[in-house]
C-alpha atoms as a PDB file:
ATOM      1  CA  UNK A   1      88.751 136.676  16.967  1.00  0.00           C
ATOM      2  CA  UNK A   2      89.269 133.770  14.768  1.00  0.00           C
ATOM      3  CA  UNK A   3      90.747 131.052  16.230  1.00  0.00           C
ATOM      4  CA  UNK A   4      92.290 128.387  14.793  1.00  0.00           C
ATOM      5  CA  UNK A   5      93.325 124.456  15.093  1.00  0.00           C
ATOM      6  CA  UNK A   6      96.511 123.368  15.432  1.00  0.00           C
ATOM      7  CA  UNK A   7      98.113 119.698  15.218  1.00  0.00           C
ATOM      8  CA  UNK A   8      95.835 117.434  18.438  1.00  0.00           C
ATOM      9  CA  UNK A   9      94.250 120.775  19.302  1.00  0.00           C
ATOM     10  CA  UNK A  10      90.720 121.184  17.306  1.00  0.00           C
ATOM     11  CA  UNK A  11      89.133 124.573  17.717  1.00  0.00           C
ATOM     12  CA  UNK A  12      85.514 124.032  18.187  1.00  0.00           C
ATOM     13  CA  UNK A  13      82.868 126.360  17.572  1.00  0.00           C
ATOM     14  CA  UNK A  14      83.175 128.667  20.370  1.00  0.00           C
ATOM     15  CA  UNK A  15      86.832 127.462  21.071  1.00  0.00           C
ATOM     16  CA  UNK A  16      88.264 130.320  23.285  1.00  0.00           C
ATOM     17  CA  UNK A  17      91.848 130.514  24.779  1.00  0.00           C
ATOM     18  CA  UNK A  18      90.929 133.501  26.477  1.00  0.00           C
ATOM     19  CA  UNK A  19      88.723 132.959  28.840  1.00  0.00           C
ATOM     20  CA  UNK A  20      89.208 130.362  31.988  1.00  0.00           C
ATOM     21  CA  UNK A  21      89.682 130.164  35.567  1.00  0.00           C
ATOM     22  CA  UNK A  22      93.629 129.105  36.788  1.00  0.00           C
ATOM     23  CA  UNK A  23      92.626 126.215  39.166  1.00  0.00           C
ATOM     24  CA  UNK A  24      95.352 124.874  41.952  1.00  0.00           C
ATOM     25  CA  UNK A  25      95.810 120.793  40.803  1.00  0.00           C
ATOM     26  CA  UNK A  26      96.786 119.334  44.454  1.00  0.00           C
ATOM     27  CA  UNK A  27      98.599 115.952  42.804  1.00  0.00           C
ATOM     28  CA  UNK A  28     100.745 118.308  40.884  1.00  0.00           C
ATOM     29  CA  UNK A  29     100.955 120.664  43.479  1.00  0.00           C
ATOM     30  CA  UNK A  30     101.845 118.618  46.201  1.00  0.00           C
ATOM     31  CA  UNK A  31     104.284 116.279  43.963  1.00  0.00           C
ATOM     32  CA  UNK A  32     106.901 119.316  42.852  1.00  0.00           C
ATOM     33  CA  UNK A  33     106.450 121.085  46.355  1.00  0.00           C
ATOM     34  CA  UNK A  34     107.233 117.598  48.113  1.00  0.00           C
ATOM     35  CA  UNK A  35     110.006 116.682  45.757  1.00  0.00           C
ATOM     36  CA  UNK A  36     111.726 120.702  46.859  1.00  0.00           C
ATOM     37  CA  UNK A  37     111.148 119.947  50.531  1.00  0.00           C
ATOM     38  CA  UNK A  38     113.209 116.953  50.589  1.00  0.00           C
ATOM     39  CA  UNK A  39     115.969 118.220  47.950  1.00  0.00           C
ATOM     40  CA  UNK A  40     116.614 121.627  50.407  1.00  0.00           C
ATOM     41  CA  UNK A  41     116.302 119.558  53.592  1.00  0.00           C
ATOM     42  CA  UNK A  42     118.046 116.433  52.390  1.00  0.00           C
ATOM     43  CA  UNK A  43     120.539 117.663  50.303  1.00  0.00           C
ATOM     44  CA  UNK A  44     123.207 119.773  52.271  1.00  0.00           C
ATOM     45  CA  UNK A  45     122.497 116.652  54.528  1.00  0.00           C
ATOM     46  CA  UNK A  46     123.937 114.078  52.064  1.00  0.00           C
ATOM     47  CA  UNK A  47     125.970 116.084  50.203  1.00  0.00           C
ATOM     48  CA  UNK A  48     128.937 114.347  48.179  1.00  0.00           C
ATOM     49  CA  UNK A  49     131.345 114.087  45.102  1.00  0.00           C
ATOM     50  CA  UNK A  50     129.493 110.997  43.889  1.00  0.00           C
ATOM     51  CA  UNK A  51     126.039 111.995  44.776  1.00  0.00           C
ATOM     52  CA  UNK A  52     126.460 115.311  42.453  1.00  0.00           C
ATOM     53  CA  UNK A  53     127.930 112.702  39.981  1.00  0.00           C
ATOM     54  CA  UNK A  54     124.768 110.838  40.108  1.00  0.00           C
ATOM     55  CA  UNK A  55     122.790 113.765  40.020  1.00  0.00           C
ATOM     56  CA  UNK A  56     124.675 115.562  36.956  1.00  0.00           C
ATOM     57  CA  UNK A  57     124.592 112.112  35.105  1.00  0.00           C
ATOM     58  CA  UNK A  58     121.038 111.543  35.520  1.00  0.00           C
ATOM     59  CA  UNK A  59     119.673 115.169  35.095  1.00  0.00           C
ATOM     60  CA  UNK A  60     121.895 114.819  31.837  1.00  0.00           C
ATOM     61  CA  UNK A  61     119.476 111.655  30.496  1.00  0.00           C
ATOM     62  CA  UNK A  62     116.211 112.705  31.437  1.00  0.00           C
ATOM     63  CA  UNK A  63     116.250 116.343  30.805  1.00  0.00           C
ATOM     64  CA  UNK A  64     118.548 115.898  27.680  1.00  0.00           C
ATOM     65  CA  UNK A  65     118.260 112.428  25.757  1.00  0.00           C
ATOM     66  CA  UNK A  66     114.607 112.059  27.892  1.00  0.00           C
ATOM     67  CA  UNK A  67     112.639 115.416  28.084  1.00  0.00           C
ATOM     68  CA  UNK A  68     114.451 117.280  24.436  1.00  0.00           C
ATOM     69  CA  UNK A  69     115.169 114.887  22.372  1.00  0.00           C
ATOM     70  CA  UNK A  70     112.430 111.917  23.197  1.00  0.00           C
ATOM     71  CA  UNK A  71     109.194 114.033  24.782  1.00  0.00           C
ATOM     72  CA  UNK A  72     109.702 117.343  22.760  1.00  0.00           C
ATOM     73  CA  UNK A  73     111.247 116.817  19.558  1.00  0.00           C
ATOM     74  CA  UNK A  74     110.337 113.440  18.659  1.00  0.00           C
ATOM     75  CA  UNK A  75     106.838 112.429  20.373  1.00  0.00           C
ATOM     76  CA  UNK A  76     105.317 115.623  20.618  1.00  0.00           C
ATOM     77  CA  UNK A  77     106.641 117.582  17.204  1.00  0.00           C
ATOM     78  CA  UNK A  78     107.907 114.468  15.109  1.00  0.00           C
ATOM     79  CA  UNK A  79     110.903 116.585  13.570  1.00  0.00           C
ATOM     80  CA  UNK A  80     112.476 113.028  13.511  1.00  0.00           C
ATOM     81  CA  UNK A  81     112.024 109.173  13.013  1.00  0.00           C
ATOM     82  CA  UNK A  82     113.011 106.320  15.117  1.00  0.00           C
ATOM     83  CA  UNK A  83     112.558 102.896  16.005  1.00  0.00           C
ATOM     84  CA  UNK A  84     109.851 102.034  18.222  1.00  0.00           C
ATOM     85  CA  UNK A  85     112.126 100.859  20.651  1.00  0.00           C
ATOM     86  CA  UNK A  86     114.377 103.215  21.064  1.00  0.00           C
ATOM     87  CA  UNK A  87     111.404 105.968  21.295  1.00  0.00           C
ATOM     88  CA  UNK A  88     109.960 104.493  23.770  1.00  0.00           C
ATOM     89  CA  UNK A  89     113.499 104.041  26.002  1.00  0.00           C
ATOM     90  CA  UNK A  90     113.904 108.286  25.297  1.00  0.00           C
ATOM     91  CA  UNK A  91     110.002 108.775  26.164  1.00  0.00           C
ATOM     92  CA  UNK A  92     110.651 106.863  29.471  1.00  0.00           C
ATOM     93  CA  UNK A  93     113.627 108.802  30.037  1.00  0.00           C
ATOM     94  CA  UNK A  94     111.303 111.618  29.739  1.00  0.00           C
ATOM     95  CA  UNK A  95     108.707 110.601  31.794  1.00  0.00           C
ATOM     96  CA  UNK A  96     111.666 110.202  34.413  1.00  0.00           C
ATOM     97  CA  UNK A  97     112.208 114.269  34.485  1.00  0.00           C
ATOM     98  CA  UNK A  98     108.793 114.106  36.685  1.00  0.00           C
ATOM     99  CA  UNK A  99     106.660 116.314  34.992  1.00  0.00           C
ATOM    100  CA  UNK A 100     104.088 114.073  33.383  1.00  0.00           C
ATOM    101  CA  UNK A 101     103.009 110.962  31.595  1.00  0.00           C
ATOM    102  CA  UNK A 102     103.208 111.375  27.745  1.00  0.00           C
ATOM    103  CA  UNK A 103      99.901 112.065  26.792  1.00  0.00           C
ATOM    104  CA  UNK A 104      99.846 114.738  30.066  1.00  0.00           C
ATOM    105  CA  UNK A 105     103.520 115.885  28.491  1.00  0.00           C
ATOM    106  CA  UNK A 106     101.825 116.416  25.068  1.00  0.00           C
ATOM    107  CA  UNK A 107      98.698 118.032  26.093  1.00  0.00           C
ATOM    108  CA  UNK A 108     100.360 120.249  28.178  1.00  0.00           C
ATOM    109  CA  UNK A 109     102.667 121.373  25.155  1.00  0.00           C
ATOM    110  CA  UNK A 110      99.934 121.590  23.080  1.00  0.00           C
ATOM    111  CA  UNK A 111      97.234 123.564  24.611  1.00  0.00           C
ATOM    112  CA  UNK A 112     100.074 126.154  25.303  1.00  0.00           C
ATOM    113  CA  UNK A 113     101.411 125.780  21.829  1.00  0.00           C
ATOM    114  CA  UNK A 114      97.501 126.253  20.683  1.00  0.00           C
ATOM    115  CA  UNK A 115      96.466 129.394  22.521  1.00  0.00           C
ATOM    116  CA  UNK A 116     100.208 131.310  21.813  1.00  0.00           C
ATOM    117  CA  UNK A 117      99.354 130.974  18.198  1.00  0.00           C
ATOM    118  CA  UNK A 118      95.914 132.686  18.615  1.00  0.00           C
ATOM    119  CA  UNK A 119      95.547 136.504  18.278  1.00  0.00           C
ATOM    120  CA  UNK A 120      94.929 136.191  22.464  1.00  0.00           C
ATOM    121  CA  UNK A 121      95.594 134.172  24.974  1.00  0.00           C
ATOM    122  CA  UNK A 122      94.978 133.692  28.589  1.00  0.00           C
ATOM    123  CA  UNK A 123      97.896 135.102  31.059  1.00  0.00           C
ATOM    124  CA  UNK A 124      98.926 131.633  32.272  1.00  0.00           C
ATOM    125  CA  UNK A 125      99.977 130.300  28.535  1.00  0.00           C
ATOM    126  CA  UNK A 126     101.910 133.603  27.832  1.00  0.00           C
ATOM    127  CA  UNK A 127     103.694 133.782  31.116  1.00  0.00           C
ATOM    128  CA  UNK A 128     103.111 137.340  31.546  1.00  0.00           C
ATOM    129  CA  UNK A 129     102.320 137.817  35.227  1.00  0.00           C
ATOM    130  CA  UNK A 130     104.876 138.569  37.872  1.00  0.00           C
ATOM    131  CA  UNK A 131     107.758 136.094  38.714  1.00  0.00           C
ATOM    132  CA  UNK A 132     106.573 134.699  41.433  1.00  0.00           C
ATOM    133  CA  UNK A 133     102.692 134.757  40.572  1.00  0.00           C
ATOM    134  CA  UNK A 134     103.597 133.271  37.423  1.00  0.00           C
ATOM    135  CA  UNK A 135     105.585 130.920  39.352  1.00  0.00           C
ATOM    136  CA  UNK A 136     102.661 129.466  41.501  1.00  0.00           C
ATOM    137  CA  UNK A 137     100.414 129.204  38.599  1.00  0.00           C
ATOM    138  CA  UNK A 138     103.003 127.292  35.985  1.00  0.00           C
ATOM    139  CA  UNK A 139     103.880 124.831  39.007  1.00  0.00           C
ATOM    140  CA  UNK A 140     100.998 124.315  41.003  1.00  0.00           C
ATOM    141  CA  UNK A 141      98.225 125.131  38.929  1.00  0.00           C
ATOM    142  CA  UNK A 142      96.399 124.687  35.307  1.00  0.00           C
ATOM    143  CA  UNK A 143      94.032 126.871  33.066  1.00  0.00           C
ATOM    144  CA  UNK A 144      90.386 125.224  32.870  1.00  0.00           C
ATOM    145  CA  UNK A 145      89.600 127.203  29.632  1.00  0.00           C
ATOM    146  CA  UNK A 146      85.552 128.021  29.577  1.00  0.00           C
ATOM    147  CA  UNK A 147      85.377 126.589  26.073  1.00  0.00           C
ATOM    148  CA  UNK A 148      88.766 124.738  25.422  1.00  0.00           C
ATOM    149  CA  UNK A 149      89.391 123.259  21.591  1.00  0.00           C
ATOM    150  CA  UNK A 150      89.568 118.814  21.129  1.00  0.00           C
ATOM    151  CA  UNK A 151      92.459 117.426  21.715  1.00  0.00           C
ATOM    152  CA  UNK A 152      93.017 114.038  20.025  1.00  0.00           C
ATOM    153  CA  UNK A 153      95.915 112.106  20.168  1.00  0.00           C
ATOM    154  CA  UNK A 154      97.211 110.353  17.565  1.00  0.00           C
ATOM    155  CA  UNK A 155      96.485 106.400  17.791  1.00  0.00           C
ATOM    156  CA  UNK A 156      99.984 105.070  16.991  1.00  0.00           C
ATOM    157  CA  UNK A 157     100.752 107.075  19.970  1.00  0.00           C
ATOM    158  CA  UNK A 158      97.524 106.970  22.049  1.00  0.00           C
ATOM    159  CA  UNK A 159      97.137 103.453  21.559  1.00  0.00           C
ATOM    160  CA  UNK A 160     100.510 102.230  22.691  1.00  0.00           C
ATOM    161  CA  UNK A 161      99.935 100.216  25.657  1.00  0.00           C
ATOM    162  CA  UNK A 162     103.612 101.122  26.535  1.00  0.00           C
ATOM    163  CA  UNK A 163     102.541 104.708  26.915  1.00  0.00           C
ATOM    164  CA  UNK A 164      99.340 103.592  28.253  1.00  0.00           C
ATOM    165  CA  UNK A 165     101.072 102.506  31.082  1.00  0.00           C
ATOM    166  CA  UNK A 166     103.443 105.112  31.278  1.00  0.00           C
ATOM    167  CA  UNK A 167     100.861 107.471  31.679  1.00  0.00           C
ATOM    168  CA  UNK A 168      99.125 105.734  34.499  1.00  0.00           C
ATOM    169  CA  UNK A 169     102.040 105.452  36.619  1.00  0.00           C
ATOM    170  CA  UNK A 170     105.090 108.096  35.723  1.00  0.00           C
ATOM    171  CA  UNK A 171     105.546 109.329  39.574  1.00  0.00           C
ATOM    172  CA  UNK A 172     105.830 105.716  40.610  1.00  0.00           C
ATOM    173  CA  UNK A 173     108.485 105.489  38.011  1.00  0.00           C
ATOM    174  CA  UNK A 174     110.508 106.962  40.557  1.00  0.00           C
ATOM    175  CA  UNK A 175     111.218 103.886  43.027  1.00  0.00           C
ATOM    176  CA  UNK A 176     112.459 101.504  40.715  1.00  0.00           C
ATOM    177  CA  UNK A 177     115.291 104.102  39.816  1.00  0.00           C
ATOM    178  CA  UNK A 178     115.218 105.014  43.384  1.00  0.00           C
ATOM    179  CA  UNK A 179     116.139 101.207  45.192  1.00  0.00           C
ATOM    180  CA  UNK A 180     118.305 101.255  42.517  1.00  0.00           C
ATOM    181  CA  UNK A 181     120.358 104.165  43.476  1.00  0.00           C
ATOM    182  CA  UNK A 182     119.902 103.286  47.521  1.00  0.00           C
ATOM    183  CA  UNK A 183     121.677  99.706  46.400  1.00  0.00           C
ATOM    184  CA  UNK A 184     124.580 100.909  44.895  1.00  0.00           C
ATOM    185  CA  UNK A 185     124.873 104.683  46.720  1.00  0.00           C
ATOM    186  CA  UNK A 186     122.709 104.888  49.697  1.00  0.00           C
ATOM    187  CA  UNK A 187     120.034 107.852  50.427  1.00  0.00           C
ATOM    188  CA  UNK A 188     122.346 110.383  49.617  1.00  0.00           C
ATOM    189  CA  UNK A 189     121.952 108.893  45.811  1.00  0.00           C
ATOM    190  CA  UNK A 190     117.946 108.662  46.006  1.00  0.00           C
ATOM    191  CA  UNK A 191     118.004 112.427  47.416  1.00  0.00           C
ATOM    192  CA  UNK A 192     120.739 113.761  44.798  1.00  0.00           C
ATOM    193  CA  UNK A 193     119.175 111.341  42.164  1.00  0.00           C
ATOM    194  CA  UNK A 194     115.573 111.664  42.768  1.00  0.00           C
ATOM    195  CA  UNK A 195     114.398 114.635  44.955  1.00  0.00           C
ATOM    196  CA  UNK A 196     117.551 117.228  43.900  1.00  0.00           C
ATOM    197  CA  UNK A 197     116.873 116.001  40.520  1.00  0.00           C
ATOM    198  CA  UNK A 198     112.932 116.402  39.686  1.00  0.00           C
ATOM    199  CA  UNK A 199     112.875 120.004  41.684  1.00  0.00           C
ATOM    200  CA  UNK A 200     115.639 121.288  40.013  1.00  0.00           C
ATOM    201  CA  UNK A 201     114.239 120.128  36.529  1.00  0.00           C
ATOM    202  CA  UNK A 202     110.996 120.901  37.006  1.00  0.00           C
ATOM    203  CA  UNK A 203     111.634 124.181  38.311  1.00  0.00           C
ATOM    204  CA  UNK A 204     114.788 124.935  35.815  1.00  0.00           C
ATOM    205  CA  UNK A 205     111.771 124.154  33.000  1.00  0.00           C
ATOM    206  CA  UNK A 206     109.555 126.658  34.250  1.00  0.00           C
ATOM    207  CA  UNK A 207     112.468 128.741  35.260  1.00  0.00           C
ATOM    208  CA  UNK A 208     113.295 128.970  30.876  1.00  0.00           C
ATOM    209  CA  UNK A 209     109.688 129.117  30.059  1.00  0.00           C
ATOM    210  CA  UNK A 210     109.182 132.011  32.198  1.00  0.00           C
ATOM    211  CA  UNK A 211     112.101 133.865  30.942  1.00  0.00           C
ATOM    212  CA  UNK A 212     112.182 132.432  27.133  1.00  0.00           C
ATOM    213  CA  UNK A 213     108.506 134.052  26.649  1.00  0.00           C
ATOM    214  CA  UNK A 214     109.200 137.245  27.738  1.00  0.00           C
ATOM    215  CA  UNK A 215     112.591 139.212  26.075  1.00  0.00           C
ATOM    216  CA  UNK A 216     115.952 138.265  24.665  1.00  0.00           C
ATOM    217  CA  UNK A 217     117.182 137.756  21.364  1.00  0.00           C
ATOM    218  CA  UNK A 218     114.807 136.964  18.272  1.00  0.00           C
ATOM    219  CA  UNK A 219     116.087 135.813  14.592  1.00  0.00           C
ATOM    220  CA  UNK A 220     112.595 135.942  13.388  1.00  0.00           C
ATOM    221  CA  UNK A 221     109.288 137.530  14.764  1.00  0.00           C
ATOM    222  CA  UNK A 222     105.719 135.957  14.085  1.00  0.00           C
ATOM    223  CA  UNK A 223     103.095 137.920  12.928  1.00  0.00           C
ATOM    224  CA  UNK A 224      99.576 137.878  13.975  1.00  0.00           C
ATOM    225  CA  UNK A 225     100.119 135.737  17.314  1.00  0.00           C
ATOM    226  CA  UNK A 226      99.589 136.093  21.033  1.00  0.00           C
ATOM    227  CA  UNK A 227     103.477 135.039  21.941  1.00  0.00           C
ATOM    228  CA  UNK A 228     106.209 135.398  21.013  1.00  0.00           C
ATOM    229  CA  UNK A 229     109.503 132.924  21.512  1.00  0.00           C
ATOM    230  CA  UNK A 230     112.966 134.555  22.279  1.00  0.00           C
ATOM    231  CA  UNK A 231     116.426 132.855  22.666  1.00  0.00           C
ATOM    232  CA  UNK A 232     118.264 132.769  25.735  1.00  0.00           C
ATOM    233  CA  UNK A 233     121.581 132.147  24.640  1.00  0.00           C
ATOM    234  CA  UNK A 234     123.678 132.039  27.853  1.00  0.00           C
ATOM    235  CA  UNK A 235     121.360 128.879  28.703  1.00  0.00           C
ATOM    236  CA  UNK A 236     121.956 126.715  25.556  1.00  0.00           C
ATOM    237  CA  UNK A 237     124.368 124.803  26.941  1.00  0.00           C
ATOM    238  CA  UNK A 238     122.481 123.698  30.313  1.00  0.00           C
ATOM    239  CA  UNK A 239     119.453 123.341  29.055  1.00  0.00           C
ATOM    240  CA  UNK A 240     120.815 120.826  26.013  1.00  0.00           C
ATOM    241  CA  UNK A 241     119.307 123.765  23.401  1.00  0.00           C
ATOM    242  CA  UNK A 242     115.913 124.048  24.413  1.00  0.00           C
ATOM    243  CA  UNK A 243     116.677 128.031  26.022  1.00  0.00           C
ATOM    244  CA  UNK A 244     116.739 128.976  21.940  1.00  0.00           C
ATOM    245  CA  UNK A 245     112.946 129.604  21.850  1.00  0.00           C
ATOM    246  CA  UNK A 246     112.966 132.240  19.852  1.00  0.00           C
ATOM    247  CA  UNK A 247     114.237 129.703  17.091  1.00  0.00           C
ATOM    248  CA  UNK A 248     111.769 127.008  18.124  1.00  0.00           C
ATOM    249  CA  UNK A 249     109.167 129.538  17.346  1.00  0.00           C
ATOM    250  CA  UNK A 250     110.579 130.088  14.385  1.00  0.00           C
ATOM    251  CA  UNK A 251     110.715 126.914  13.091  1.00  0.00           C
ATOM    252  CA  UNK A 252     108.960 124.378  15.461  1.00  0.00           C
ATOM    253  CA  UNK A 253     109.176 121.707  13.568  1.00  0.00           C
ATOM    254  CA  UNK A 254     113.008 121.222  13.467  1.00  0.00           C
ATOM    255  CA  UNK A 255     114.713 118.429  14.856  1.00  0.00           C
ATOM    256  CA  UNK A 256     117.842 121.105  15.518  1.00  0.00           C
ATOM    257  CA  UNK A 257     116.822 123.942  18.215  1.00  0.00           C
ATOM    258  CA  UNK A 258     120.402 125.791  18.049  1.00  0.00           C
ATOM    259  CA  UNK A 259     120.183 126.953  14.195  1.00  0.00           C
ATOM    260  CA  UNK A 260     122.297 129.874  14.525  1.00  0.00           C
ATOM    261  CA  UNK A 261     126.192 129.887  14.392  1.00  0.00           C
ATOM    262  CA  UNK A 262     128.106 129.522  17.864  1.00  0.00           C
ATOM    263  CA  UNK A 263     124.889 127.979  19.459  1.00  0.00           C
ATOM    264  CA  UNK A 264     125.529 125.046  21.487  1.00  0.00           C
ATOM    265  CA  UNK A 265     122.333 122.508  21.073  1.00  0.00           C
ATOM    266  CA  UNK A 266     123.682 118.996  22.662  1.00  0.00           C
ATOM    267  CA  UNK A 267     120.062 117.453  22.007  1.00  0.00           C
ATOM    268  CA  UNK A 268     120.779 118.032  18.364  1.00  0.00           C
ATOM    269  CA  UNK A 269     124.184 116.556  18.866  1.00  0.00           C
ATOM    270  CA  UNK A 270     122.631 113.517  19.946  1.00  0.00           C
ATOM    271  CA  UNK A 271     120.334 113.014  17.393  1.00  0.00           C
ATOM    272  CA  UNK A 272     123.273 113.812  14.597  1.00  0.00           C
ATOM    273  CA  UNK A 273     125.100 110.675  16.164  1.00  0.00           C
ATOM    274  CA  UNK A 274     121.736 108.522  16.127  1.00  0.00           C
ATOM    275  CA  UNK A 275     121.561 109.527  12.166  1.00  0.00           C
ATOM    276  CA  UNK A 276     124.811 108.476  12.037  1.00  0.00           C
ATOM    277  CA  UNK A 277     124.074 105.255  13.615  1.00  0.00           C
ATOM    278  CA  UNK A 278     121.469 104.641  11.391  1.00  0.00           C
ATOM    279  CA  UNK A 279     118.542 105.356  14.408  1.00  0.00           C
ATOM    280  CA  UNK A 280     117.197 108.473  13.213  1.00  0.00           C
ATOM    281  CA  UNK A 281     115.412 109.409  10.017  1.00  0.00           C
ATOM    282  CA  UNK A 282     113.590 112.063   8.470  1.00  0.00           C
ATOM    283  CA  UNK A 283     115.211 114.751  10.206  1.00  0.00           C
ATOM    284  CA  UNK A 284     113.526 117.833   9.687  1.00  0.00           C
ATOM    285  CA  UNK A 285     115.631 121.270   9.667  1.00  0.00           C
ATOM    286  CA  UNK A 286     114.300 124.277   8.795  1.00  0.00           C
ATOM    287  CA  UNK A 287     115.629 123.949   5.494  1.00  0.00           C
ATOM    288  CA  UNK A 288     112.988 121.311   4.771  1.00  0.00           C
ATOM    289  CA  UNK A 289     109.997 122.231   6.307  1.00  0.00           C
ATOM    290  CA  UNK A 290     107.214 124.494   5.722  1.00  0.00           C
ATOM    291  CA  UNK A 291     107.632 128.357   6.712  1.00  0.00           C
ATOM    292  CA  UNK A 292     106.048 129.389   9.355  1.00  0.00           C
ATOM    293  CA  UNK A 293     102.821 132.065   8.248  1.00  0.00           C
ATOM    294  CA  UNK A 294     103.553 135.271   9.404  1.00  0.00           C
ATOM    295  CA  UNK A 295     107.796 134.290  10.207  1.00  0.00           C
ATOM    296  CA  UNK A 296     109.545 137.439   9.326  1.00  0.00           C
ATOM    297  CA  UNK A 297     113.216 138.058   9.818  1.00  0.00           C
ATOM    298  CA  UNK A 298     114.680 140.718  12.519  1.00  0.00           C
ATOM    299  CA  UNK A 299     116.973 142.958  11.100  1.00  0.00           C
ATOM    300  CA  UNK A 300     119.406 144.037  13.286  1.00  0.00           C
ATOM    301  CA  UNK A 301     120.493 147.496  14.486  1.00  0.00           C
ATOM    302  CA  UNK A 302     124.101 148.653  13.213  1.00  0.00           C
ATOM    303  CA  UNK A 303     124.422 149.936  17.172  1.00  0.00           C
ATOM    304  CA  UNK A 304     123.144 146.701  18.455  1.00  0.00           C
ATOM    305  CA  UNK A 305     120.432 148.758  20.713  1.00  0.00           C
ATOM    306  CA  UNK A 306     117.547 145.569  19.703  1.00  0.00           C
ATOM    307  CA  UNK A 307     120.252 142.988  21.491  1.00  0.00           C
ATOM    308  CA  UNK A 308     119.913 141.034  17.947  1.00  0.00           C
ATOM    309  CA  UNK A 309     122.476 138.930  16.654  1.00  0.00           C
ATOM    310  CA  UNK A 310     123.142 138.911  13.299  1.00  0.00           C
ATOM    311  CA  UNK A 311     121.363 135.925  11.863  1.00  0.00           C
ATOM    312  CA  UNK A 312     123.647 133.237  10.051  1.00  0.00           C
ATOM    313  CA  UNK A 313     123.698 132.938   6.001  1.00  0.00           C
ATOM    314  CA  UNK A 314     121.064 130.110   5.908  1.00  0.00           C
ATOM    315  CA  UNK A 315     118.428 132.011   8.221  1.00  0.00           C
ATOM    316  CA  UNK A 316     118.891 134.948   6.445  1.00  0.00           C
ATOM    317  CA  UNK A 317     117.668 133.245   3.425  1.00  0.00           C
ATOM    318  CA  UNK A 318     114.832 131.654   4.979  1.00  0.00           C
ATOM    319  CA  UNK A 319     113.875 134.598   6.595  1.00  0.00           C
ATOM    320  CA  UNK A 320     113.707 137.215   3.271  1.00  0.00           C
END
């Protein structure tokens, strides 16, 4: 099998995405399983109009201007510029979701993004055992490949002492925001805002990636790889675009995730205003970027029996 290097992830002689042992990580296991205890004990406790508010508000500008916009589409994949400053306010944003750090945030994406683009891959990065198994091992648990490719970061990024810090302390990043929200709303905030918040993102993320990698709709297929992306489109909306996976496959370098007509991607809506504002640059669509090797287009059936939509004028030319 040859494998191949992709972006921070160098294949090594030897480099195998294959073969590894799925080991339990107690930090990260014990951080989402604490942050789910206190959510479904505390919140039917503290319930309230404001506290959903808060929580709705805030999952809105982590998971949205944070996680999508800042972590995914401009730290990790660069399909837009920015100034430094304003990066590093979405990256922290990001880092406020409760996942990771941002170089944990972008190896994670990466060594996934790696092994789905070889010919094979181990079970964990393709999400293909049962629910619940699959579940356990996404949440609570990582793949220690036996012979794993290099991952370098680049050193604008890796040597930002910003993200330096980030890094060493994103789950403490939680009390500032949380004596914040106990000031001005009590513990019903810091439950609705905090605990409510991380479990529901963290398991709504796995909860898409679970789902995204397994069946649904599909504008273009990719040859020659061990995953494949599909859209979920009854998701675009809460999930600010990211449930179209089957068009970040596609074209994973584009700033704008809902490509197709009709799909509602509110992380590209936000970086349309920051072009607007003069804040972002260098947007790249999939107009402008390179194809994809082995990106060929789905034709749909007449009697709609493949559950394909129809892809819009400008896919269909991209994907002759």
């Amino acid at each position: 099998m040859d494998v191949v290097s992709t972006g921070r992830m160098i294949a090594q002689p030897g480099s195998d995405p294959v073969n590894g042992r799925v080991v339990w990580v107690p930090g990260k296991s014990l951080w989402i399983s604490g942050m789910t205890l206190v959510a479904v004990i505390g919140a039917p406790m503290t319930f309230s109009v404001d506290a959903l508010v808060v929580f709705i508000v805030l999952t809105a500008l982590t998971i949205c201007l944070g996680h999508s916009v800042g972590m995914h589409r401009l730290l990790i994949h660069r399909s837009f510029e920015a100034p430094l400053w304003l990066e590093r306010i979405l990256v922290t944003f990001g880092v406020l979701v409760g996942m990771a750090g941002p170089f944990g945030m972008i190896y994670a994406h990466d060594i996934r993004d790696w092994a789905q683009r070889q010919q094979a891959c181990h079970d964990l990065f393709a999400h293909r055992r049962p629910f619940l198994q699959d579940a356990f091992w996404q949440m609570h648990c990582v793949v220690a490949l036996d012979h794993p490719p290099r991952f370098v970061i680049e050193d604008r990024v890796a040597q930002d002492r910003f993200y330096r810090f980030l890094e060493a302390t994103w789950m403490l990043q939680q009390v500032p925001l949380a004596l914040v929200l106990f000031v001005f709303g009590g513990i019903s905030w810091v439950i609705w805002g905090v605990a409510v918040r991380v479990s529901v993102s963290l398991i709504g993320h796995w909860l898409v990636g679970h789902f995204a990698h397994r069946g649904g709709e599909q504008v273009g297929r990719v040859d020659g790889v061990a995953v494949q992306g599909y859209n979920l489109p009854r998701f675009g909306l809460v999930t600010f675009g990211e449930a179209y996976h089957g068009n970040h496959h596609a074209f994973p370098e584009s700033a704008r995730l809902g490509i197709e007509d009709g799909q509602i991607d509110l992380g590209w809506w936000f970086i349309r205003l920051l072009s607007r504002l003069g804040l972002a640059s260098a947007i790249k669509l999939p107009s402008n970027t390179r194809r994809r090797a082995g990106l060929r287009r789905i034709v749909a059936s007449p009697e709609g029996l493949t559950g394909q939509r129809k892809a819009c004028p400008v896919l269909r030319a991209l994907l002759r």
